[in-house]
PDB file of N, CA and C in Angstrom:
ATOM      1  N   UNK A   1       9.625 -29.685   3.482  1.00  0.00           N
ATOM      2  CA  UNK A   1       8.881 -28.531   3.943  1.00  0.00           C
ATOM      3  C   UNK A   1       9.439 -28.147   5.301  1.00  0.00           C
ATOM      4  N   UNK A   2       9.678 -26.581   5.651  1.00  0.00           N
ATOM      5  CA  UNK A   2      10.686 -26.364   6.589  1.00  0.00           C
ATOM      6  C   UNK A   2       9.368 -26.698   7.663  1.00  0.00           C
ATOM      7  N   UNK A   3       7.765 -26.867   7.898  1.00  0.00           N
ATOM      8  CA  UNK A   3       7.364 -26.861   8.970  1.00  0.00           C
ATOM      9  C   UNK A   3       6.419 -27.758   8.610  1.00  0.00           C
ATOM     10  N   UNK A   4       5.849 -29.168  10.202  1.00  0.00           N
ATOM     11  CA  UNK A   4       5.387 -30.170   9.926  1.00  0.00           C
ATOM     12  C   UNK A   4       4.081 -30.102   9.724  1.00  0.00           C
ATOM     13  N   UNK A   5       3.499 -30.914   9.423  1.00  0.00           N
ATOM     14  CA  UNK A   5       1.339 -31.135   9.047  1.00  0.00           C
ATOM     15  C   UNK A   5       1.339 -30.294   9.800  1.00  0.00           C
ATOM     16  N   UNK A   6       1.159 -30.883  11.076  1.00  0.00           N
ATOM     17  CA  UNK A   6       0.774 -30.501  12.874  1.00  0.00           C
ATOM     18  C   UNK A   6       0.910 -28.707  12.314  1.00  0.00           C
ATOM     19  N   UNK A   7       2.125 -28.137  12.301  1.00  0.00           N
ATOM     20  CA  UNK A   7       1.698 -26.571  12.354  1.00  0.00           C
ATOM     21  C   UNK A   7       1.274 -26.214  11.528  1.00  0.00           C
ATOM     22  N   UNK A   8       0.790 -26.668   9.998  1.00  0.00           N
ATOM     23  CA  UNK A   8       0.497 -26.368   8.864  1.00  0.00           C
ATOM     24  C   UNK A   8      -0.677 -26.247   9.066  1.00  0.00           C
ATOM     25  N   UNK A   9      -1.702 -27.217   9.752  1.00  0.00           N
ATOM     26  CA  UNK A   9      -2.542 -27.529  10.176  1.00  0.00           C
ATOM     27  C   UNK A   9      -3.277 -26.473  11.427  1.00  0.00           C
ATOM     28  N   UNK A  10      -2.378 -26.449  12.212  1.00  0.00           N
ATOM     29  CA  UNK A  10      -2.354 -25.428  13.504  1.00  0.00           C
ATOM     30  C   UNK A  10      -2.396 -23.485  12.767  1.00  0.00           C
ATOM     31  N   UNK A  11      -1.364 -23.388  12.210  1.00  0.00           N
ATOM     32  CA  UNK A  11      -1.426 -22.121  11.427  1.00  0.00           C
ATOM     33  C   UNK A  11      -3.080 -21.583  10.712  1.00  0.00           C
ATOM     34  N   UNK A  12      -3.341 -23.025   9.903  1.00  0.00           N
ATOM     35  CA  UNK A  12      -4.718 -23.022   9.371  1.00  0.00           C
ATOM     36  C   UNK A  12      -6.103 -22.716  10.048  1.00  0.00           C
ATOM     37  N   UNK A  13      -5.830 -23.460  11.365  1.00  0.00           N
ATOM     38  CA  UNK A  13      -6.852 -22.744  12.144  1.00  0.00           C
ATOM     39  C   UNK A  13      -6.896 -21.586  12.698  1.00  0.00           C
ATOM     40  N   UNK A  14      -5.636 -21.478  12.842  1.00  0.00           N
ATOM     41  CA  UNK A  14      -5.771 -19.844  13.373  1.00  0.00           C
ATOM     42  C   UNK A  14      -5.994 -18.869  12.684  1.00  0.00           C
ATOM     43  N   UNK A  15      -5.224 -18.678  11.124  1.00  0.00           N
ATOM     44  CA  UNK A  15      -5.888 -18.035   9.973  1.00  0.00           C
ATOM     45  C   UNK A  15      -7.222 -17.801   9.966  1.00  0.00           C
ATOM     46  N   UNK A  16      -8.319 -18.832  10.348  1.00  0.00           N
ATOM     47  CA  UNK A  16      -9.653 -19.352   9.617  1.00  0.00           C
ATOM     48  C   UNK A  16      -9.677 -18.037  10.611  1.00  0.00           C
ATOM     49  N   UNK A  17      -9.799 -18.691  12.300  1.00  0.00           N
ATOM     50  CA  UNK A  17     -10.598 -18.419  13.667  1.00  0.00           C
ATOM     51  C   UNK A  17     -10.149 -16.375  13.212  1.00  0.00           C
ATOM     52  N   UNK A  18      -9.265 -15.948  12.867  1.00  0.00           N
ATOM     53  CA  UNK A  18      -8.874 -14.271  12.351  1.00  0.00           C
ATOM     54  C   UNK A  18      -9.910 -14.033  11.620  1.00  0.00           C
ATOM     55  N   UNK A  19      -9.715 -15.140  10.553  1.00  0.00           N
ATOM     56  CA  UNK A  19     -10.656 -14.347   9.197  1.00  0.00           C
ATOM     57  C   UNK A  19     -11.636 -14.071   9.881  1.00  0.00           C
ATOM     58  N   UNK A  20     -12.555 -15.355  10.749  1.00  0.00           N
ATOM     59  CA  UNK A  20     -13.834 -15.245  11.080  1.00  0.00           C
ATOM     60  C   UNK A  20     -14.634 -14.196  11.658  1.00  0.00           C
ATOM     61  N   UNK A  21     -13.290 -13.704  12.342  1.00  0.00           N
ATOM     62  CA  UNK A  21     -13.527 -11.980  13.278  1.00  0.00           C
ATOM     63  C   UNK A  21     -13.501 -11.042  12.607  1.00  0.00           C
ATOM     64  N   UNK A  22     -12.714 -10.934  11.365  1.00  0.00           N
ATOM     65  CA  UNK A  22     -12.748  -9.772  10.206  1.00  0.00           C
ATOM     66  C   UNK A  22     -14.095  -9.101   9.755  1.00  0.00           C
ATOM     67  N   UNK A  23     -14.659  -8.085  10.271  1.00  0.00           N
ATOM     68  CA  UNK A  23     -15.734  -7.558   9.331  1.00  0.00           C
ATOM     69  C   UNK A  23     -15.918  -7.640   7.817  1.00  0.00           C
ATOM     70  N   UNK A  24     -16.451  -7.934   7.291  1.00  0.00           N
ATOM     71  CA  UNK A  24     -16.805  -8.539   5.824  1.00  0.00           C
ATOM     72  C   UNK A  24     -16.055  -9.025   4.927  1.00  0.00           C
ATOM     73  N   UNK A  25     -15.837  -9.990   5.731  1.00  0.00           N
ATOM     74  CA  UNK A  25     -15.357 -11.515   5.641  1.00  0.00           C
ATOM     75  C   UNK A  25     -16.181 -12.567   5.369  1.00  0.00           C
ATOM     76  N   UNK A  26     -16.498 -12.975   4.090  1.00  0.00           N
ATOM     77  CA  UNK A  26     -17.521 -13.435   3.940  1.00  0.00           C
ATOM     78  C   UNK A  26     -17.020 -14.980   3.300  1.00  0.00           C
ATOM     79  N   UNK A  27     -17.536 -16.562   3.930  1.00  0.00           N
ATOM     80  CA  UNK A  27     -17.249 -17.100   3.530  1.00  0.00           C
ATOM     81  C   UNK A  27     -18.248 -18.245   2.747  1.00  0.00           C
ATOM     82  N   UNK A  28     -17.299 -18.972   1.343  1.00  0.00           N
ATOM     83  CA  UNK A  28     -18.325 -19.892   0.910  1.00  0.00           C
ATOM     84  C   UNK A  28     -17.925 -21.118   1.275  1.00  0.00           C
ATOM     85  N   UNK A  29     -18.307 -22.063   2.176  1.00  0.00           N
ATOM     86  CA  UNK A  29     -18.591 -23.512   2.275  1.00  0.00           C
ATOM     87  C   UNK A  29     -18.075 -23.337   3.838  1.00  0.00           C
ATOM     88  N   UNK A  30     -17.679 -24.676   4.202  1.00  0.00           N
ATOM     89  CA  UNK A  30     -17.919 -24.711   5.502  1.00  0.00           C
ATOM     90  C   UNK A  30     -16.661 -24.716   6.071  1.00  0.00           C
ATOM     91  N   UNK A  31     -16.500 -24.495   7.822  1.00  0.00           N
ATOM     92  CA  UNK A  31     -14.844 -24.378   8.029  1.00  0.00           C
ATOM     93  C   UNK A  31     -14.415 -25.542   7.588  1.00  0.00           C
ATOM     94  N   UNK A  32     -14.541 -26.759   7.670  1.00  0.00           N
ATOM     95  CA  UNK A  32     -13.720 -27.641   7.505  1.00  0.00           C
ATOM     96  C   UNK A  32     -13.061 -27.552   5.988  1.00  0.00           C
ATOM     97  N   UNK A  33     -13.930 -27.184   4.860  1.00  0.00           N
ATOM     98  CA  UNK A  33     -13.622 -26.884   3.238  1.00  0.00           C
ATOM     99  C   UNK A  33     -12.988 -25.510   3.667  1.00  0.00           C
ATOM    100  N   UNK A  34     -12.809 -24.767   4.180  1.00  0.00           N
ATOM    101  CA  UNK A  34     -12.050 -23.498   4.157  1.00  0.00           C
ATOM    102  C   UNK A  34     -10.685 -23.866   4.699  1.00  0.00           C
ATOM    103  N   UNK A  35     -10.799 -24.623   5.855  1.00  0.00           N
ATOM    104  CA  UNK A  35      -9.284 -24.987   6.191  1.00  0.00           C
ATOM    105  C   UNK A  35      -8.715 -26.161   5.943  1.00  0.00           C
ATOM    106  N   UNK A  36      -9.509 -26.456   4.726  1.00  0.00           N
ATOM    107  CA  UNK A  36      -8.143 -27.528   4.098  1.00  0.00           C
ATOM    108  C   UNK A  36      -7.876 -26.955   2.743  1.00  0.00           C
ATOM    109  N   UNK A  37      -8.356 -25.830   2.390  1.00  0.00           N
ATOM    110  CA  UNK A  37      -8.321 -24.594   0.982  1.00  0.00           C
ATOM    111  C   UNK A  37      -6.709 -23.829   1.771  1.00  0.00           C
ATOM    112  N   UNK A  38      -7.140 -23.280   3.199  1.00  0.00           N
ATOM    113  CA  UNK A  38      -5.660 -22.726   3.392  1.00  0.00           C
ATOM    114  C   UNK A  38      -4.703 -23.709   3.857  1.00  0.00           C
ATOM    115  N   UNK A  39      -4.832 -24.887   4.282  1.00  0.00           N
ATOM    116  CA  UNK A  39      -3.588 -25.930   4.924  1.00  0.00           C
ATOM    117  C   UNK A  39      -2.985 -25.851   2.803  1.00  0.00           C
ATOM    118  N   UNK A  40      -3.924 -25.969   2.043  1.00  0.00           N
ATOM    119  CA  UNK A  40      -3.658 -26.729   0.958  1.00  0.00           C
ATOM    120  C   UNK A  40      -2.520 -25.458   0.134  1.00  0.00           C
ATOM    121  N   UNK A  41      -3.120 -24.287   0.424  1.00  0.00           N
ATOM    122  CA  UNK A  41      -2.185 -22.657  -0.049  1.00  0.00           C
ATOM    123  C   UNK A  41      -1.008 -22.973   0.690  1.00  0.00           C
ATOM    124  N   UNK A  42      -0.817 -22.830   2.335  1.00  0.00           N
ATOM    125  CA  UNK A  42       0.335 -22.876   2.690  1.00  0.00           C
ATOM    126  C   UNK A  42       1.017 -24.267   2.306  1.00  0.00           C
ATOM    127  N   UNK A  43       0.638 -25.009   2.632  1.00  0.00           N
ATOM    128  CA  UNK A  43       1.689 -26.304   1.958  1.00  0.00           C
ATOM    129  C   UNK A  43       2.463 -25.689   0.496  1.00  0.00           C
ATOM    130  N   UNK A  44       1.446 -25.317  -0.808  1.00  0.00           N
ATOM    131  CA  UNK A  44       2.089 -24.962  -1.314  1.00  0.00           C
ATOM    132  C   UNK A  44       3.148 -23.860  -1.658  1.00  0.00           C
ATOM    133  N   UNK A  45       2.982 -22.884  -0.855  1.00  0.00           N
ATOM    134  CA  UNK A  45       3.997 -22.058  -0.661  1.00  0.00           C
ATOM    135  C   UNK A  45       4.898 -22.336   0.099  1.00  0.00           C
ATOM    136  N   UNK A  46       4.786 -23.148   1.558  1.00  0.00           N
ATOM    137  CA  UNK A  46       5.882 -23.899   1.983  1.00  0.00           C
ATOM    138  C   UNK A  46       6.849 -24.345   0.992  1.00  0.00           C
ATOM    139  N   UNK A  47       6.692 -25.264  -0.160  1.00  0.00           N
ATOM    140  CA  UNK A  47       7.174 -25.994  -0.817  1.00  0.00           C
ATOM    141  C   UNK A  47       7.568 -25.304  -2.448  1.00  0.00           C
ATOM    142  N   UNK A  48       7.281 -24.394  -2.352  1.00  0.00           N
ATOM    143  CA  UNK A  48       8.274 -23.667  -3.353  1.00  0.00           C
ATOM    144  C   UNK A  48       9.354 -23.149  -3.473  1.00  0.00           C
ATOM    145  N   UNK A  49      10.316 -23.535  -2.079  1.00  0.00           N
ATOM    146  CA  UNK A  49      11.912 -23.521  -2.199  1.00  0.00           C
ATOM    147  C   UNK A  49      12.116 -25.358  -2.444  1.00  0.00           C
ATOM    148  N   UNK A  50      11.332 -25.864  -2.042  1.00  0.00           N
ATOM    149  CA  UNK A  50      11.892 -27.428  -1.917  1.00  0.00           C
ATOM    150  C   UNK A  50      11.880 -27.644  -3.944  1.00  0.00           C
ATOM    151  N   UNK A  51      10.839 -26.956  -4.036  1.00  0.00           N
ATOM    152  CA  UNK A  51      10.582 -27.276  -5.848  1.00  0.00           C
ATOM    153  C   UNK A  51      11.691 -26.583  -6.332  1.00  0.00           C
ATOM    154  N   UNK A  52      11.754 -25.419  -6.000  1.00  0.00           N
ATOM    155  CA  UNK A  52      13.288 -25.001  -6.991  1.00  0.00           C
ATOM    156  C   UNK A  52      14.602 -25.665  -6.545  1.00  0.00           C
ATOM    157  N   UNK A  53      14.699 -25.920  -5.408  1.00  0.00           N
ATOM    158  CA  UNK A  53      16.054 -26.743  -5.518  1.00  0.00           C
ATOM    159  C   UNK A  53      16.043 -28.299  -5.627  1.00  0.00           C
ATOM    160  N   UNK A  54      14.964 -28.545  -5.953  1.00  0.00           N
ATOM    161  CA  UNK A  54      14.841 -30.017  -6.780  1.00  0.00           C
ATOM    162  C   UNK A  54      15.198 -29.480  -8.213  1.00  0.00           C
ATOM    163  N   UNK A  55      14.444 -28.445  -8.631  1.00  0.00           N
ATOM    164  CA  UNK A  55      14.549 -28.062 -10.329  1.00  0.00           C
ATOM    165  C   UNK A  55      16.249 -27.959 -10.446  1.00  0.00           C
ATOM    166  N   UNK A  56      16.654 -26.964  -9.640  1.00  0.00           N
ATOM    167  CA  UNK A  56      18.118 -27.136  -9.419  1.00  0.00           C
ATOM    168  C   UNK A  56      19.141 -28.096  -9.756  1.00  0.00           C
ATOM    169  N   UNK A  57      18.840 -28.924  -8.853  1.00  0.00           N
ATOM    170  CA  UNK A  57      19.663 -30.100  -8.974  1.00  0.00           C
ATOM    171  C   UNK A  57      19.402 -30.754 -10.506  1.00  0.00           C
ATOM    172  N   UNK A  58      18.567 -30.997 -10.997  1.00  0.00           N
ATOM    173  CA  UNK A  58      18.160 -31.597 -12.110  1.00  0.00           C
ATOM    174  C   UNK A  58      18.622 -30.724 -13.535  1.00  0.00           C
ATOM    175  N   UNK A  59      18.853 -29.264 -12.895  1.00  0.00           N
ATOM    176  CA  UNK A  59      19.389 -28.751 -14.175  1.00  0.00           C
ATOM    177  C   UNK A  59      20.850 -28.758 -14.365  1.00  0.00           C
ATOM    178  N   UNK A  60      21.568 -29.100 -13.214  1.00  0.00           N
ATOM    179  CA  UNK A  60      23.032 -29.082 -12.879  1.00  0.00           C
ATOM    180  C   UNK A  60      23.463 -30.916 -13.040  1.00  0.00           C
ATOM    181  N   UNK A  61      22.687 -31.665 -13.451  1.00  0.00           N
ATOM    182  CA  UNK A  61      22.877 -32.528 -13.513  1.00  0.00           C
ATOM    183  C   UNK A  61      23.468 -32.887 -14.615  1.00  0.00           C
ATOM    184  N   UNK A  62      23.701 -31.816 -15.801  1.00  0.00           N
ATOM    185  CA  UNK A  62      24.251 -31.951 -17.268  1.00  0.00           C
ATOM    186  C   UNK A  62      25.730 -31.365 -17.277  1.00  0.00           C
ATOM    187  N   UNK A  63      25.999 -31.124 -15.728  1.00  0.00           N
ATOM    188  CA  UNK A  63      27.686 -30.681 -15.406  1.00  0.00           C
ATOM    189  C   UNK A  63      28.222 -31.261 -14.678  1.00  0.00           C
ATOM    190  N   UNK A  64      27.599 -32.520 -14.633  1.00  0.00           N
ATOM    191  CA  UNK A  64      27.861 -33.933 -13.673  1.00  0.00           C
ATOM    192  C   UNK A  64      29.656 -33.972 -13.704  1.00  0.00           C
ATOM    193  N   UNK A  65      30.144 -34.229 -14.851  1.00  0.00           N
ATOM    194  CA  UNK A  65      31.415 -34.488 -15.353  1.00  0.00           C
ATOM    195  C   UNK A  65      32.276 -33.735 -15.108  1.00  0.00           C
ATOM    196  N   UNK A  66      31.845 -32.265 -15.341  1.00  0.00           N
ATOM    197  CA  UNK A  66      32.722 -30.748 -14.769  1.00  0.00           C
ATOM    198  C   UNK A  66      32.678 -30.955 -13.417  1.00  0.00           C
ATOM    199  N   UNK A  67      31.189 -31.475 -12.491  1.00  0.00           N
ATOM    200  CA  UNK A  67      31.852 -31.016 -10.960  1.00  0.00           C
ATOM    201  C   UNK A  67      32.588 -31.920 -10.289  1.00  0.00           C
ATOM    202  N   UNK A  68      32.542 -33.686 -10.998  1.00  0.00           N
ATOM    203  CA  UNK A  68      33.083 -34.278 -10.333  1.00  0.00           C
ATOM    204  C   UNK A  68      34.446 -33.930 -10.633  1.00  0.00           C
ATOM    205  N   UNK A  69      35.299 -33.738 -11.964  1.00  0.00           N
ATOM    206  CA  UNK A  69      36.525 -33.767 -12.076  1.00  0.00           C
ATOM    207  C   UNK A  69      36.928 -32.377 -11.465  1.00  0.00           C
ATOM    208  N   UNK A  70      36.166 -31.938 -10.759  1.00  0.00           N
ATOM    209  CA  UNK A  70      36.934 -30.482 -10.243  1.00  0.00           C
ATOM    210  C   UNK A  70      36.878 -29.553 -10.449  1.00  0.00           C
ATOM    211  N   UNK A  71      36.581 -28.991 -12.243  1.00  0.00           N
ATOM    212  CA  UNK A  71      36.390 -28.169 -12.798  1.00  0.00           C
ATOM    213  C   UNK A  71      35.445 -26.951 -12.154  1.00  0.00           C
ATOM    214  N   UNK A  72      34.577 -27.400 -11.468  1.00  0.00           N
ATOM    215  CA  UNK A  72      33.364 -26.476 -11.037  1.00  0.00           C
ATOM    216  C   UNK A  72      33.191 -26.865  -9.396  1.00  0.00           C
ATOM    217  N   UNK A  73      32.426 -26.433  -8.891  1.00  0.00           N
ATOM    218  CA  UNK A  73      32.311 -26.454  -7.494  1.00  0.00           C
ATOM    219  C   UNK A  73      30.450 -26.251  -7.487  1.00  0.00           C
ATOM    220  N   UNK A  74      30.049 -27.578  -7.081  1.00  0.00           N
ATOM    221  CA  UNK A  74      28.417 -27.812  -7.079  1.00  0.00           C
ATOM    222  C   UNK A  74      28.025 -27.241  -6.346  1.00  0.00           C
ATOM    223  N   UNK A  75      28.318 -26.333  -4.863  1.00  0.00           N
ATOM    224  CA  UNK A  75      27.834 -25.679  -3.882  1.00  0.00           C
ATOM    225  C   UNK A  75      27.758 -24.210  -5.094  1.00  0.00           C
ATOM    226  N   UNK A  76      29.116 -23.889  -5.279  1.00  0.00           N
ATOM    227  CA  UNK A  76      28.755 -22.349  -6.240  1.00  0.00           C
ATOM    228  C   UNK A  76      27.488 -22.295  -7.412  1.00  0.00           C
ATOM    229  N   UNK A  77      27.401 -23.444  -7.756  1.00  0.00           N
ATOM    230  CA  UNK A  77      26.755 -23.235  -9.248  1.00  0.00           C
ATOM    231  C   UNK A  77      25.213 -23.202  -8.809  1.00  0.00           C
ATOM    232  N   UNK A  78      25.070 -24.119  -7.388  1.00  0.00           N
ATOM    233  CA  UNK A  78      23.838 -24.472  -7.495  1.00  0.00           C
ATOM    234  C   UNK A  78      23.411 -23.084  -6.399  1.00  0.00           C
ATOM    235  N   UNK A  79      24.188 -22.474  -5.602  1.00  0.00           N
ATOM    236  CA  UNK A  79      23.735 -20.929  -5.256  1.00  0.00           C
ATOM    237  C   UNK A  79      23.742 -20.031  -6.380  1.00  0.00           C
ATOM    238  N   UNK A  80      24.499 -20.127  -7.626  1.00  0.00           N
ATOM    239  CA  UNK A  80      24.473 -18.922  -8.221  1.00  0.00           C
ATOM    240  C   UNK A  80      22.808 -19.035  -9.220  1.00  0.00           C
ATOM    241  N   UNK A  81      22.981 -20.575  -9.471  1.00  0.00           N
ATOM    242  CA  UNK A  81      21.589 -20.690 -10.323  1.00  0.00           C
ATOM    243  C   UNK A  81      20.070 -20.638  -9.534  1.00  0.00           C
ATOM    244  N   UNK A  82      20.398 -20.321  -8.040  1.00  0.00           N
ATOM    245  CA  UNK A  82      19.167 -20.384  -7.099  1.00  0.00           C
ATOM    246  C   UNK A  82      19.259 -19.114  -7.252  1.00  0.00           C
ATOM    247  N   UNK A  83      19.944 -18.457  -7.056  1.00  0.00           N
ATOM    248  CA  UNK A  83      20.221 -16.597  -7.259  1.00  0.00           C
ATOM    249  C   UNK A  83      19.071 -16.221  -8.236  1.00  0.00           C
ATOM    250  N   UNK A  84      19.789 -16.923  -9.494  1.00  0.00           N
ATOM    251  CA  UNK A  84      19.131 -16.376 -10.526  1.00  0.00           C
ATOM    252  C   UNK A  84      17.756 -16.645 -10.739  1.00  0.00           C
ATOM    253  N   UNK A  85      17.482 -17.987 -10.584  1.00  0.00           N
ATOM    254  CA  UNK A  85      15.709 -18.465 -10.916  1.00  0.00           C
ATOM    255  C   UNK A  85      14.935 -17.490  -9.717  1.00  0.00           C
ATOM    256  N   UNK A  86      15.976 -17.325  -8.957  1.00  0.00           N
ATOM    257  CA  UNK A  86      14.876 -16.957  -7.314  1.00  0.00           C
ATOM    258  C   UNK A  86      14.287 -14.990  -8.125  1.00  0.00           C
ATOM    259  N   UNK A  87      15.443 -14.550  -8.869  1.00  0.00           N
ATOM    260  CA  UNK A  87      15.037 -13.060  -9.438  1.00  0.00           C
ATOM    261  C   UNK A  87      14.404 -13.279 -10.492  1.00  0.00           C
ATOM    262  N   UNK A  88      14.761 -14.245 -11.398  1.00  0.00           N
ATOM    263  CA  UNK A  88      14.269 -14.267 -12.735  1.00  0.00           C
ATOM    264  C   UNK A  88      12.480 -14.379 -12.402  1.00  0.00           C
ATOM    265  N   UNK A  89      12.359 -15.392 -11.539  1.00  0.00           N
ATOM    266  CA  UNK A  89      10.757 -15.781 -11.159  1.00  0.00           C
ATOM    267  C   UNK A  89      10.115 -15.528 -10.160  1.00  0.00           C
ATOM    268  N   UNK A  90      11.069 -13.958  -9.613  1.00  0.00           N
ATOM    269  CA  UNK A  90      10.651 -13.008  -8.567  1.00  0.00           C
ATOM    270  C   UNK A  90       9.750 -13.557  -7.520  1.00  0.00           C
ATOM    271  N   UNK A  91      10.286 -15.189  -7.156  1.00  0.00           N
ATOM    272  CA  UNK A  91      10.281 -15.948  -5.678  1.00  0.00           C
ATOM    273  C   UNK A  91      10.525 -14.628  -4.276  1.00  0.00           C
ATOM    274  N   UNK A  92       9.653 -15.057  -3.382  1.00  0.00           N
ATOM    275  CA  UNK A  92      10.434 -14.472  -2.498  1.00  0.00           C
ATOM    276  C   UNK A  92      10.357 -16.166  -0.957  1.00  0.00           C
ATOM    277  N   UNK A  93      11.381 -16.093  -0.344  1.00  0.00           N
ATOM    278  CA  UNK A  93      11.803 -17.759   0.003  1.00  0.00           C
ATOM    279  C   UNK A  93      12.020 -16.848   1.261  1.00  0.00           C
TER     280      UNK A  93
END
């Protein structure tokens, strides 16, 4: 994850302390259940480049043989196939 607990955490409160000022902004349960609902959103959106280039690697792992003998180049394949999943599943990273 490109950023640690600490700001994930830090971000979260500041989100909440905004919402709280928003005119009808209405919330259910208490801050502490609200800001571990958004630490728990951003983590996961943090971590949806780390998931596709894990998926990545694991799908390029069946051209093991092509990249070691040379044939292919693992930096190209694994940008061109991040290219593609990143449009195909209209990610934005």
């Amino acid at each position: 994850m490109k950023l640690s607990a600490r700001k994930v955490e830090d971000l979260s409160e500041k989100l909440l302390d905004y919402l709280m000022e928003v005119d009808g902004v209405l919330f259910q349960g208490d801050d502490g259940q609200i800001k571990a609902a958004i630490q728990a959103i951003l983590t996961d959106e943090l971590m949806v480049e780390e998931k596709l280039d894990a998926e990545i690697h694991q799908l390029l792992q069946q051209f093991k043989t092509e990249i070691t003998v040379g044939r292919l180049s693992y930096d190209d394949l694994f940008k061109k196939t991040k290219r593609e999943l990143v449009s195909k599943r209209r990610l934005v990273l």
